[in-house]
C-alpha atoms as a PDB file:
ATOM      1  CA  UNK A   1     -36.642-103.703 113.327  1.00  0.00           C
ATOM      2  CA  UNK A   2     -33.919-106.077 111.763  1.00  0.00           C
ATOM      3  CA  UNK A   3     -31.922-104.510 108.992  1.00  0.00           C
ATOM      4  CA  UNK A   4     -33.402-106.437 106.080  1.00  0.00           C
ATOM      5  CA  UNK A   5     -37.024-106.413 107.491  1.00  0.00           C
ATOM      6  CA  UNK A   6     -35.841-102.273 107.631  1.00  0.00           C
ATOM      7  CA  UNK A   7     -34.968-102.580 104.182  1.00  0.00           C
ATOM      8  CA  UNK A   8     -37.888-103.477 102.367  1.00  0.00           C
ATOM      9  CA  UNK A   9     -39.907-101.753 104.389  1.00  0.00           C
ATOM     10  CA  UNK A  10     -38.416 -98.579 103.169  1.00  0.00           C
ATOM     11  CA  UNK A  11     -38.686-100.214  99.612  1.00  0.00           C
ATOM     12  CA  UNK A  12     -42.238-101.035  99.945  1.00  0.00           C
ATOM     13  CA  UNK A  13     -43.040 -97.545 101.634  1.00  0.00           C
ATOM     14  CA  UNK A  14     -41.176 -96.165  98.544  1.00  0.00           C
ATOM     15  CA  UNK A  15     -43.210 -97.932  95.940  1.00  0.00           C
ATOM     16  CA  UNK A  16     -46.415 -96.932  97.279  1.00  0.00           C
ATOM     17  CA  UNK A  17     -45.411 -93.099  97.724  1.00  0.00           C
ATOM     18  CA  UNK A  18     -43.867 -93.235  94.484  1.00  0.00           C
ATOM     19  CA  UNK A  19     -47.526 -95.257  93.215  1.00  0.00           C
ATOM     20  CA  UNK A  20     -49.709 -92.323  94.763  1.00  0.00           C
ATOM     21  CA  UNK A  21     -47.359 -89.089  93.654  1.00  0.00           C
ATOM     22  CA  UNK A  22     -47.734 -91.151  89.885  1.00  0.00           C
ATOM     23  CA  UNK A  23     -43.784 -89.838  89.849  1.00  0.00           C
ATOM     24  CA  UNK A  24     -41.134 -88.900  91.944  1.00  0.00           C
ATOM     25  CA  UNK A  25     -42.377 -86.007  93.983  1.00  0.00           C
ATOM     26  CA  UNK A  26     -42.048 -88.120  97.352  1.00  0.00           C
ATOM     27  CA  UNK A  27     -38.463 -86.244  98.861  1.00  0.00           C
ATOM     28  CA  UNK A  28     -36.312 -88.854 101.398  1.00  0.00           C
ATOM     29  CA  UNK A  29     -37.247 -87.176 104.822  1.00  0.00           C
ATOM     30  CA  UNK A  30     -41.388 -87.871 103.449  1.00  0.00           C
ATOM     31  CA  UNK A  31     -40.158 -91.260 103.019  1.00  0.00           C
ATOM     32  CA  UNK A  32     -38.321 -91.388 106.035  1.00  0.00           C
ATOM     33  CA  UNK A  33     -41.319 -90.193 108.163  1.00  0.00           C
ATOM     34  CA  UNK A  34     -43.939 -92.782 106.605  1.00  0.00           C
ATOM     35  CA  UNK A  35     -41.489 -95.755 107.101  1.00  0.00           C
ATOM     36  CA  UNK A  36     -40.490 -94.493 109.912  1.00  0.00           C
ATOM     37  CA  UNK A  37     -37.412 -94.586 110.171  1.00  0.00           C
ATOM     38  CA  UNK A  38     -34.336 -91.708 110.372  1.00  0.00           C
ATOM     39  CA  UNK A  39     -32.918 -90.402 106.588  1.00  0.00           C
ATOM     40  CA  UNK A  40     -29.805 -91.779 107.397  1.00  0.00           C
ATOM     41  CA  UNK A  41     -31.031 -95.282 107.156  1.00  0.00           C
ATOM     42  CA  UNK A  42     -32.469 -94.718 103.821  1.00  0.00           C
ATOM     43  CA  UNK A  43     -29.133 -93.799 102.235  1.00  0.00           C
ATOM     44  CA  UNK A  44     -27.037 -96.615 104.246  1.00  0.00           C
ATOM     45  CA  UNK A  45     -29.165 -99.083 102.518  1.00  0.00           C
ATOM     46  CA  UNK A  46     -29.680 -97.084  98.909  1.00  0.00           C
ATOM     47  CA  UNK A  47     -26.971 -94.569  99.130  1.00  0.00           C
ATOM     48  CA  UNK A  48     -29.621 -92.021  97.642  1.00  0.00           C
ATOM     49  CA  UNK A  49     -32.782 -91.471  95.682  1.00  0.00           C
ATOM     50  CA  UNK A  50     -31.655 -92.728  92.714  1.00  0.00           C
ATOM     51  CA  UNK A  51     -30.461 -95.815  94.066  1.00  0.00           C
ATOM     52  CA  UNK A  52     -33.953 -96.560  95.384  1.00  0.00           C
ATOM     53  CA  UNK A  53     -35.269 -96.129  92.974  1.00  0.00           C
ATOM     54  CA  UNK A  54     -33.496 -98.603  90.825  1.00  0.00           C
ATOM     55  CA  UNK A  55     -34.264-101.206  93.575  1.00  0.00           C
ATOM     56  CA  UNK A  56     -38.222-100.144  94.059  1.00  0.00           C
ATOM     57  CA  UNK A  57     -38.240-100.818  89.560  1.00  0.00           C
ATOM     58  CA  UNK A  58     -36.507-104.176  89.971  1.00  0.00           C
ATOM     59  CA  UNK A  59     -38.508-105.390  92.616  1.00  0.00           C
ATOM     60  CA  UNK A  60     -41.782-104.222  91.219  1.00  0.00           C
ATOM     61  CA  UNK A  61     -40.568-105.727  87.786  1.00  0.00           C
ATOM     62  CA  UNK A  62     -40.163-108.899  89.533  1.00  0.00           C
ATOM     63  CA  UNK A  63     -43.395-108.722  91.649  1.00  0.00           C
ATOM     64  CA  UNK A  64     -45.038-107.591  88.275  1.00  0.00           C
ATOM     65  CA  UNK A  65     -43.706-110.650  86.165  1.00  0.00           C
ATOM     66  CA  UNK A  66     -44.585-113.228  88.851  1.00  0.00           C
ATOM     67  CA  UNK A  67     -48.047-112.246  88.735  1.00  0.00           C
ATOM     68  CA  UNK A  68     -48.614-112.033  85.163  1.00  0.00           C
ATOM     69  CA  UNK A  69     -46.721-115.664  84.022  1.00  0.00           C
ATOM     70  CA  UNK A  70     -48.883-117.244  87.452  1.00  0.00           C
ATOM     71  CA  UNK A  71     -52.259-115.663  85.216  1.00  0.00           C
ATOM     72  CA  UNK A  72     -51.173-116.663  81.593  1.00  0.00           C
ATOM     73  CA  UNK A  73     -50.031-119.950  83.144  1.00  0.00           C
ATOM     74  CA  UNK A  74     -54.178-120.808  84.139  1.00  0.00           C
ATOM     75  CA  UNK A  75     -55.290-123.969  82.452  1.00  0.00           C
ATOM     76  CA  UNK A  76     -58.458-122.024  80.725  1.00  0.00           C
ATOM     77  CA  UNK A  77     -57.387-119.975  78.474  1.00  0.00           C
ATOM     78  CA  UNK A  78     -60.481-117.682  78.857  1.00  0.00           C
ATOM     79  CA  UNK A  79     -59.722-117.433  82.782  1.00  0.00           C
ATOM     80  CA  UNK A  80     -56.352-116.570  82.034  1.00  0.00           C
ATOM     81  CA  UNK A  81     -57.130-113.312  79.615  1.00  0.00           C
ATOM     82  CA  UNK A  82     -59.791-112.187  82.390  1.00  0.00           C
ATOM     83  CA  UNK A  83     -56.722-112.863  85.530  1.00  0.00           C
ATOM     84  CA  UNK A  84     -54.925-110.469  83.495  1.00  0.00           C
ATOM     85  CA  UNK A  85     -57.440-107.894  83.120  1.00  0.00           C
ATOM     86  CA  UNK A  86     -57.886-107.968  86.736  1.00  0.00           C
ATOM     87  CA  UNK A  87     -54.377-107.450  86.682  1.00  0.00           C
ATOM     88  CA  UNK A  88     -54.247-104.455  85.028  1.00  0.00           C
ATOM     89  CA  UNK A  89     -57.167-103.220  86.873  1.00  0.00           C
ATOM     90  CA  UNK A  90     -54.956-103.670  89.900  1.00  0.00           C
ATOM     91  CA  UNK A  91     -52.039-101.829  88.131  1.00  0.00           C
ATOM     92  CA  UNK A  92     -54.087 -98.988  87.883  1.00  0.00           C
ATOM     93  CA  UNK A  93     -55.031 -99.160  91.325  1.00  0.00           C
ATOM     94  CA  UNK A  94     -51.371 -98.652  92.669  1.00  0.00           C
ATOM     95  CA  UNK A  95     -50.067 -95.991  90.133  1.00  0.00           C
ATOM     96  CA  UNK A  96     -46.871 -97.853  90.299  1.00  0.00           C
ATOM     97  CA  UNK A  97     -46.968 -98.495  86.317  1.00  0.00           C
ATOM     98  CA  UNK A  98     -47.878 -95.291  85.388  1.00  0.00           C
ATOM     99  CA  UNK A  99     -45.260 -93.724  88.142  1.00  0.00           C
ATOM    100  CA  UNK A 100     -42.657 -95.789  86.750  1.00  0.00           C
ATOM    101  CA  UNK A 101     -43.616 -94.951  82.776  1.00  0.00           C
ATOM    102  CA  UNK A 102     -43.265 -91.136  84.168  1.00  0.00           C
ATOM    103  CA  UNK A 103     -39.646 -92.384  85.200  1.00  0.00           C
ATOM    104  CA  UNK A 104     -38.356 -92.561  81.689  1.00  0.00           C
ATOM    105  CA  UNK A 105     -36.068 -90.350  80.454  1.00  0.00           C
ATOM    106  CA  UNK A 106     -35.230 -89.149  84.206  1.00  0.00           C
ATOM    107  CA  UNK A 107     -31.464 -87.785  84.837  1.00  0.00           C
ATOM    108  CA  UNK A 108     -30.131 -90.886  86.061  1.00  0.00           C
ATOM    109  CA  UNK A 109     -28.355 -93.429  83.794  1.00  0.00           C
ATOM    110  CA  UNK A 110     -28.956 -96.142  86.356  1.00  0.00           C
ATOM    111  CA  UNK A 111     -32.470 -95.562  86.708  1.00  0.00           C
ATOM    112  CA  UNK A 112     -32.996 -95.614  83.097  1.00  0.00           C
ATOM    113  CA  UNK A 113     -31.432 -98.977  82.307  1.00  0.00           C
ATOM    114  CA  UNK A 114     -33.609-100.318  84.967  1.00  0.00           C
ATOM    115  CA  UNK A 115     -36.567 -99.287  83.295  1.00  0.00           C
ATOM    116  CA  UNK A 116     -35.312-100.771  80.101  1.00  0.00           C
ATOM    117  CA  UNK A 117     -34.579-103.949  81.717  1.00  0.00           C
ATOM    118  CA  UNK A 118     -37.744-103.779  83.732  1.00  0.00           C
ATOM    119  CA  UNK A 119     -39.782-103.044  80.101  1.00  0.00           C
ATOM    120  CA  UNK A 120     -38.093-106.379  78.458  1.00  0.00           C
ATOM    121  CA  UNK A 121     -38.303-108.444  81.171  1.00  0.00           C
ATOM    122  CA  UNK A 122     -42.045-108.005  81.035  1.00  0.00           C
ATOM    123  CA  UNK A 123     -42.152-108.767  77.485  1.00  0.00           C
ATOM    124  CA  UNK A 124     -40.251-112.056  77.896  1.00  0.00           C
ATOM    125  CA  UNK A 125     -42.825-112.780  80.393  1.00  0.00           C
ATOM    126  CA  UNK A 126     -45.845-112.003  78.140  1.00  0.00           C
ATOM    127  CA  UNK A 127     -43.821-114.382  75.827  1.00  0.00           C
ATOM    128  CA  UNK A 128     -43.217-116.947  77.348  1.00  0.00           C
ATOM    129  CA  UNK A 129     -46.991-117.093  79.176  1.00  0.00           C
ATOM    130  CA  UNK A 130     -48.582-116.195  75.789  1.00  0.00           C
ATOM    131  CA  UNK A 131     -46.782-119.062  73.818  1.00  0.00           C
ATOM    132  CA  UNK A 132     -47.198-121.683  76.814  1.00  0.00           C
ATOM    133  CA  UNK A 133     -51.593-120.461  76.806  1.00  0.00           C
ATOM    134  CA  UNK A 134     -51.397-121.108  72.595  1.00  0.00           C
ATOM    135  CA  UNK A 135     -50.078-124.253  73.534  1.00  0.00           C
ATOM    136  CA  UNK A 136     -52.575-125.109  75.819  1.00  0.00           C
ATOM    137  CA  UNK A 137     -55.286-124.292  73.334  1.00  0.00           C
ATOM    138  CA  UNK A 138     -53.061-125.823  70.372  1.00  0.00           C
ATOM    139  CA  UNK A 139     -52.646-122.820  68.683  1.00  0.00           C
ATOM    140  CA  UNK A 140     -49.239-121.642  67.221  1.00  0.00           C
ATOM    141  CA  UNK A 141     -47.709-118.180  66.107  1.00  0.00           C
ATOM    142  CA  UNK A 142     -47.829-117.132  62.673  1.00  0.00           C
ATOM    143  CA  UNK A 143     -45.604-113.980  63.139  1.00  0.00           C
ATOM    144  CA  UNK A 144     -42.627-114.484  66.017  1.00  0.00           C
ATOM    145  CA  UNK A 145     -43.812-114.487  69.713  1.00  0.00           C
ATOM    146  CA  UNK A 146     -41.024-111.153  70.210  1.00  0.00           C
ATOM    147  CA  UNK A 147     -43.617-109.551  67.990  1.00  0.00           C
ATOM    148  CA  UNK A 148     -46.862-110.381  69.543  1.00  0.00           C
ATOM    149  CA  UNK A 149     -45.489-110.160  73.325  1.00  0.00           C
ATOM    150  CA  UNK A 150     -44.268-106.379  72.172  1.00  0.00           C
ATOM    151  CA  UNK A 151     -47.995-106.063  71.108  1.00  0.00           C
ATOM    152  CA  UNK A 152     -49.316-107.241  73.897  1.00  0.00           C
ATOM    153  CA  UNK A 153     -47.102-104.925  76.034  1.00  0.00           C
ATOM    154  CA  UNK A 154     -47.975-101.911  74.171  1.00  0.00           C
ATOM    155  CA  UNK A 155     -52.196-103.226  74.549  1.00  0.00           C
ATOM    156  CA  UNK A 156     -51.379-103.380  78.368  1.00  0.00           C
ATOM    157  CA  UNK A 157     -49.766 -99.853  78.845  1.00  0.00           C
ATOM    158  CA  UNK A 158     -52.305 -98.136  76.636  1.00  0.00           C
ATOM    159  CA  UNK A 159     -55.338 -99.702  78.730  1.00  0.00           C
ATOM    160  CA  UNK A 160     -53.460 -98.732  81.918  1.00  0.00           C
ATOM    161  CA  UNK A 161     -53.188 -95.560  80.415  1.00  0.00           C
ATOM    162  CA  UNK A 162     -56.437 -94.939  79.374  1.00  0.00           C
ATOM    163  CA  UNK A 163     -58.453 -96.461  82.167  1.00  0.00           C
ATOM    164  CA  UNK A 164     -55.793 -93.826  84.444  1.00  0.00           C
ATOM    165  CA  UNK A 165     -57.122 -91.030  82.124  1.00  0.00           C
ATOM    166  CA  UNK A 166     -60.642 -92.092  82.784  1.00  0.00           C
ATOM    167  CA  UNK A 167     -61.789 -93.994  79.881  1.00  0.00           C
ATOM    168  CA  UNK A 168     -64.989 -95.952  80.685  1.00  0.00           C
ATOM    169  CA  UNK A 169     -63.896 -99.360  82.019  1.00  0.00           C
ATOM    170  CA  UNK A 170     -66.380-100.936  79.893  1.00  0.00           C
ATOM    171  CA  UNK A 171     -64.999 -99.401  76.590  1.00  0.00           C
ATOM    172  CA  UNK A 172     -61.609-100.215  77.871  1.00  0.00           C
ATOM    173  CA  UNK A 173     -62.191-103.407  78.876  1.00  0.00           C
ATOM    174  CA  UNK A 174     -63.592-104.405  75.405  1.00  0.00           C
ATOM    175  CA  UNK A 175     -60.957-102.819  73.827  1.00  0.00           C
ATOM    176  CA  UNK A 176     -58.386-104.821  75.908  1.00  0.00           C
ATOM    177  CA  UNK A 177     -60.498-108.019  74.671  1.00  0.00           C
ATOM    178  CA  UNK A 178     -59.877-107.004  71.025  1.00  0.00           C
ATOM    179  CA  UNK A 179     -56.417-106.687  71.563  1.00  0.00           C
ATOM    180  CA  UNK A 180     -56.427-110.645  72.437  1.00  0.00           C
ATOM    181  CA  UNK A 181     -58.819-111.415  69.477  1.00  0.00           C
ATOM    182  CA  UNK A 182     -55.569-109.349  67.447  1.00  0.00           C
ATOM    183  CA  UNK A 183     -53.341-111.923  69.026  1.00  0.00           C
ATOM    184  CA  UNK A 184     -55.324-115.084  68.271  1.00  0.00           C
ATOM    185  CA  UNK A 185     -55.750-113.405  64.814  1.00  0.00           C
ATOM    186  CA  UNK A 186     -51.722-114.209  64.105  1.00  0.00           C
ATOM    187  CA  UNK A 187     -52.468-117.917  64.962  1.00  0.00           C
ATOM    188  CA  UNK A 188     -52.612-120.775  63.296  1.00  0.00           C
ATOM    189  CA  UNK A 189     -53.395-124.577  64.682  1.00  0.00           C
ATOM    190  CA  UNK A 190     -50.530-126.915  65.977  1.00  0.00           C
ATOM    191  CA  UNK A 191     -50.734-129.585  62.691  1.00  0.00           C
END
């Protein structure tokens, strides 16, 4: 297989076993073996676990904020709120959110500030979808949008988190619904 095809194979092999283990409990040669590919090609690309893992957060950040500006960005505002709760229905589905929240705090510096970057990122993305959607509906924010995209972050982890633990995806999915109606509640029309 060409080297970069080799590459993100190993990185999207990674991200799933890290997904399914909901951590890090995947060791190199298991990663090695479901790629396949030999150990040693796994650290000439990464130079290590830690390494990967950096790169599996950053390109599951990106993947992650892709998807969630292309469902804010939906011309109905209504269709937009429900792309995203299919969205986080698919989040649960992987693990990969909830592996990567189980990340935090691990020994690594690197991996760590890659987390933190990944975690802002996705509120600048909830920001900048979330303003664009009031626009669309000519609403504006009473409080500022950092505020209400950091709300809307937390609202998405916790319903990850609780469908994960699981919560009733009726409940949750209501629950998720007031968490918009809480976001339209610091609105105000454009004048």
């Amino acid at each position: 297989m060409h080297k970069p095809k080799k590459r993100q194979a190993i990185l999207t092999v990674a991200t799933e076993l890290l997904g399914r283990s909901r951590g890090v409990s995947f060791t190199l040669d298991e990663l090695a073996a479901a790629v396949p590919c030999a150990k040693g090609l796994i650290h000439y690309h990464f130079r290590g676990k830690d390494r990967l893992l950096v790169e599996v957060i950053r390109a599951a950040a990106e993947s992650r904020r892709v998807r969630w500006t292309e469902a804010l960005s939906r011309a109905d505002p209504e269709q937009a709120i429900r792309s995203t709760w299919e969205l986080v229905v698919g989040e649960v589905g992987t693990g990969v959110e909830l592996a990567l929240a189980n990340l935090l705090g691990s020994a690594d510096r690197q991996v760590d500030e890659a987390l933190t970057s990944a975690t802002q990122g996705f509120a600048d993305a909830l920001r900048l979808g979330t303003l664009g959607m009031l626009e669309r509906t000519g609403l504006r924010p009473t409080i500022p949008m950092d505020q209400i995209s950091w709300l809307l972050a937390s609202v998405i982890r916790g319903t990850i988190w609780h469908l994960h633990a699981g919560a009733p995806d009726s409940t949750v999915q209501e629950s998720y619904a007031v968490g918009w109606l809480g976001v339209l509640s610091l609105t105000e029309p454009i004048r």
